[in-house]
Protein backbone atom coordinates (compact mmCIF):
# COMPACT_ATOMS: atom_id res chain seq x y z
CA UNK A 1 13.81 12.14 11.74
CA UNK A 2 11.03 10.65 9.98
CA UNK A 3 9.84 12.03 6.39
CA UNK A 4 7.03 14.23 6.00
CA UNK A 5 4.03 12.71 5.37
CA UNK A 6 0.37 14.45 3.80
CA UNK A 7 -2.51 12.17 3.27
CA UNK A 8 -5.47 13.62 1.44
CA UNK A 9 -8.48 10.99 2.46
CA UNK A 10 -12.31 10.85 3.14
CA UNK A 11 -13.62 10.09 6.45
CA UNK A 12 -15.01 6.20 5.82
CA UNK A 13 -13.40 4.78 3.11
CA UNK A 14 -11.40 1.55 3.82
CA UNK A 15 -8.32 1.88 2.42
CA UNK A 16 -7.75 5.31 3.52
CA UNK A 17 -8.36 3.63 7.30
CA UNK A 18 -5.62 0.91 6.20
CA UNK A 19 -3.18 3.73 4.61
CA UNK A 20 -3.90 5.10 8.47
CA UNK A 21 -3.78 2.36 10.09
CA UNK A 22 -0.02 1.49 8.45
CA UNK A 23 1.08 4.50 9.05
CA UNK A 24 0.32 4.51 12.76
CA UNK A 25 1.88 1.06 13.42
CA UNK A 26 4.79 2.35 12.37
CA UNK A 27 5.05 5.22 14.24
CA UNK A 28 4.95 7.78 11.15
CA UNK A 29 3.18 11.11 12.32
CA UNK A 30 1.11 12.25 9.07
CA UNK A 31 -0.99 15.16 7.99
CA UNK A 32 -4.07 13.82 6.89
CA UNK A 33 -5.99 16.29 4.97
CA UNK A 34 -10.31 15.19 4.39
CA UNK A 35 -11.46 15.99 0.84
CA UNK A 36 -14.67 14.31 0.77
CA UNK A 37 -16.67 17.68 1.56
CA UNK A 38 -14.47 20.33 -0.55
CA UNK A 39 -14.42 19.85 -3.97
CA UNK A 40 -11.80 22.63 -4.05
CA UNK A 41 -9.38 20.28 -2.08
CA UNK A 42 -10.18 17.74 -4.14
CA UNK A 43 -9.41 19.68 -7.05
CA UNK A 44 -5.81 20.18 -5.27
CA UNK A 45 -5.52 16.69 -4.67
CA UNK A 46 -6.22 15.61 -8.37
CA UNK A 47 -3.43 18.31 -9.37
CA UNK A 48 -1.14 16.91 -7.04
CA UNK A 49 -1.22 13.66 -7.66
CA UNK A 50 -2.84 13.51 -11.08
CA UNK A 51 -5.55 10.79 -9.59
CA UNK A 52 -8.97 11.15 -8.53
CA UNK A 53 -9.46 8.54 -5.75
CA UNK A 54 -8.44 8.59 -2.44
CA UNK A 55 -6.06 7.88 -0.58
CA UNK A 56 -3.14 10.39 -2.20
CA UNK A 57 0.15 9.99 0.00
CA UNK A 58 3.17 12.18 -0.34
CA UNK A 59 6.21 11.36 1.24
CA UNK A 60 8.44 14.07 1.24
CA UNK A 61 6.25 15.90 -1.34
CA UNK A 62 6.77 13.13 -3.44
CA UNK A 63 3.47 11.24 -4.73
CA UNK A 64 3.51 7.65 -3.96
CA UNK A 65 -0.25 6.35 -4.92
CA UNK A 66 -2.76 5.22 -2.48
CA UNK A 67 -3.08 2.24 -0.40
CA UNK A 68 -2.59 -0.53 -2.23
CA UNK A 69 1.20 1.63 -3.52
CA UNK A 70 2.21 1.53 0.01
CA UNK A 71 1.30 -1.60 0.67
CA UNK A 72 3.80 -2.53 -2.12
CA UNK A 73 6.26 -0.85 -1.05
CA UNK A 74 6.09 -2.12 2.13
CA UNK A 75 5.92 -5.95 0.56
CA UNK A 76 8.95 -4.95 -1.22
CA UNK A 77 11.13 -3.74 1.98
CA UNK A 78 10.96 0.14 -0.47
CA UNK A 79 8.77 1.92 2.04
CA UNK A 80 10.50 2.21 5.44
CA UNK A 81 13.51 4.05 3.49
CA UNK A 82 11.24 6.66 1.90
CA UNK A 83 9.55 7.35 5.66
CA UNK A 84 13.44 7.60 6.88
CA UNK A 85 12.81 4.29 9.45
CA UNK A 86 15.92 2.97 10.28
CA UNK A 87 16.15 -1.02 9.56
């Protein structure tokens, strides 16, 4: 079973498209939440994660950064054990 995954975003910025993109080609089913027209989601987001730029990505209600996070992990073989793929 794969890990929960929430992914607050805006609708045209790139690296929330690459955080989606990622995700996809692995298979991960996400919840991917738009912030870019309520400032009160926003506002939840920022609490959340304690950033203000999107991407945010939990995994498992766990905050793990944006894009360019994942994108480490992935480079460093972390991130497919946090999203429960098996190797």
């Amino acid at each position: 079973m794969s890990a929960k995954v929430v992914m607050y975003t805006t609708r045209f910025c790139p690296y929330c498209m690459r955080a989606r993109s990622m995700l996809k080609n692995k298979g991960i089913e996400f919840e991917d939440i738009a912030v870019g027209n309520d400032p009160a989601l926003w506002q939840k987001m920022q609490t959340l994660s304690g950033r203000d730029t999107v991407p945010q990505i939990f995994i498992n209600d766990q905050a793990v950064g944006g894009y360019d996070d994942i994108a480490l992990l992935e480079r460093q073989g972390k991130l497919d054990p946090l999203l429960n793929i098996e190797q």
